[in-house]
Protein backbone atom coordinates (compact mmCIF):
# COMPACT_ATOMS: atom_id res chain seq x y z
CA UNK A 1 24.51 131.93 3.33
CA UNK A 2 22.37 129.34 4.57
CA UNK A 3 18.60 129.53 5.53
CA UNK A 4 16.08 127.28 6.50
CA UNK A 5 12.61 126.78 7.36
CA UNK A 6 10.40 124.57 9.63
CA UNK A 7 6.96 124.37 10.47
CA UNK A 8 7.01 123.63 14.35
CA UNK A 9 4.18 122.06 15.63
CA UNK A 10 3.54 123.77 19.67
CA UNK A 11 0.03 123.91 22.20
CA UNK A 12 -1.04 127.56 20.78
CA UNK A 13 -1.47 128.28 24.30
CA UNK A 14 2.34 127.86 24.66
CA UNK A 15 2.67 130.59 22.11
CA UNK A 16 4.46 132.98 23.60
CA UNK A 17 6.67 131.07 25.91
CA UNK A 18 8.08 128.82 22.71
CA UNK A 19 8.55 132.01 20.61
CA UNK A 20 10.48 133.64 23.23
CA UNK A 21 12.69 130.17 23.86
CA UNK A 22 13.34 129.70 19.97
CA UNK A 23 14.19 133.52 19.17
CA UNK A 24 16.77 133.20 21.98
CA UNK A 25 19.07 131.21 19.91
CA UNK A 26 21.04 133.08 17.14
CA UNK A 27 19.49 133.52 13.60
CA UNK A 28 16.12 132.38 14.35
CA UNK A 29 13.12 134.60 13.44
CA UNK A 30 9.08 133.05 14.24
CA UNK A 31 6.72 134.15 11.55
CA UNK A 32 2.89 133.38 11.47
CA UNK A 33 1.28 130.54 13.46
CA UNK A 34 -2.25 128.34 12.52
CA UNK A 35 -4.82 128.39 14.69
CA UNK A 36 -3.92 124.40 15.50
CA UNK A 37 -0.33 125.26 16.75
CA UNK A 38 1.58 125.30 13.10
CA UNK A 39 4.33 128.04 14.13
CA UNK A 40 6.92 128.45 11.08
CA UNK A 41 10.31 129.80 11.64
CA UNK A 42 13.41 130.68 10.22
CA UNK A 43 16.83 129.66 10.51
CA UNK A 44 19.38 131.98 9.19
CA UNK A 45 23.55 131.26 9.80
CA UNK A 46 24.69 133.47 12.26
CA UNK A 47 28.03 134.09 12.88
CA UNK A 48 30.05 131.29 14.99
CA UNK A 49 27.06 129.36 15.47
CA UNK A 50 26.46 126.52 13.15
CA UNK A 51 22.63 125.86 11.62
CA UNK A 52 22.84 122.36 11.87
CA UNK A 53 23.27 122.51 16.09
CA UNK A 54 20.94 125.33 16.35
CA UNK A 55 18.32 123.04 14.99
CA UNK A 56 19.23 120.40 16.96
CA UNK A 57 18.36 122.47 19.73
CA UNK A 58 15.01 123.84 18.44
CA UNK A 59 13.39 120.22 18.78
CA UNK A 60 14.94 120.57 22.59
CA UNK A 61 12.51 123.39 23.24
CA UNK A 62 10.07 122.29 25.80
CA UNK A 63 7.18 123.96 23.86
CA UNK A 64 8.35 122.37 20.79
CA UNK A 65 6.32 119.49 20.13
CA UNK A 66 7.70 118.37 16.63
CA UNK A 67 9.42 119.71 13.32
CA UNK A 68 9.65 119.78 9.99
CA UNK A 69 11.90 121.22 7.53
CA UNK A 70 9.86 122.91 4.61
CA UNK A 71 12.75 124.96 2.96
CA UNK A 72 16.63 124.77 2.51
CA UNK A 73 18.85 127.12 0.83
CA UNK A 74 22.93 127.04 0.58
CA UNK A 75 24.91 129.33 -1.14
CA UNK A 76 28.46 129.24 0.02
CA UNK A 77 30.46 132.47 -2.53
CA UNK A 78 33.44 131.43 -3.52
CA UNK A 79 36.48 132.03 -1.86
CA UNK A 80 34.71 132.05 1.51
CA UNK A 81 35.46 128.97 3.70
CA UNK A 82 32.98 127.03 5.98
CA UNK A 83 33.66 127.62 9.84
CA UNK A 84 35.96 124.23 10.59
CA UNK A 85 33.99 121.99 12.81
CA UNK A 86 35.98 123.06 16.18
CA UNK A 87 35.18 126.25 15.62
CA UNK A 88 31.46 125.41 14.92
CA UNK A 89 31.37 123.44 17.92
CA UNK A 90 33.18 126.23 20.04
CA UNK A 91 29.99 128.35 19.53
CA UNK A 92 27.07 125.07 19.38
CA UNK A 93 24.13 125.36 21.42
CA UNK A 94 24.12 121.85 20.81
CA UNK A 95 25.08 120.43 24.38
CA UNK A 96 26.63 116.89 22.16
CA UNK A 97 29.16 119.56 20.74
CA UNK A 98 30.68 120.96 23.70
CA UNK A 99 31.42 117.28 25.10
């Protein structure tokens, strides 16, 4: 398991249009927003994408004016194995992945 946290910084008028865009990509979840545009979100693993492209492609959101990580947890249990990078990439919405 594997979960992070940002604190996106967004227009507040731009709410709903970057909430919709970043909840579109697998695992993510926006929580509570500042009145100044502080929007935090979670990243959770979802299956055959990996977190580390989906993030990537949260600071590609249009709405998304800049990030920063607040919270990391990784618990891998034993005897489960990491998706291989291919298969990672198979799945990325990280355009550099597919190439």
């Amino acid at each position: 398991m594997n979960i992070v946290s940002l604190v996106l910084r967004i227009k507040p008028e731009t709410r709903a249009e970057a909430e919709a865009a970043l909840c579109a990509y697998p695992g993510v979840e926006c929580h509570g927003m500042s009145d100044d545009g502080k929007l935090v979100v979670t990243v959770e693993d979802a299956e055959g994408a990996a977190m580390s492209d989906t993030l990537i492609a949260l600071h590609r959101v249009p709405q998304v004016l800049a990030a920063t990580l607040a919270y990391e947890h990784t618990n891998v249990p034993s005897g489960d194995a990491p998706l291989s990078n291919q298969a990672q990439a198979a799945h990325s919405p990280c355009e550099e992945a597919q190439s």
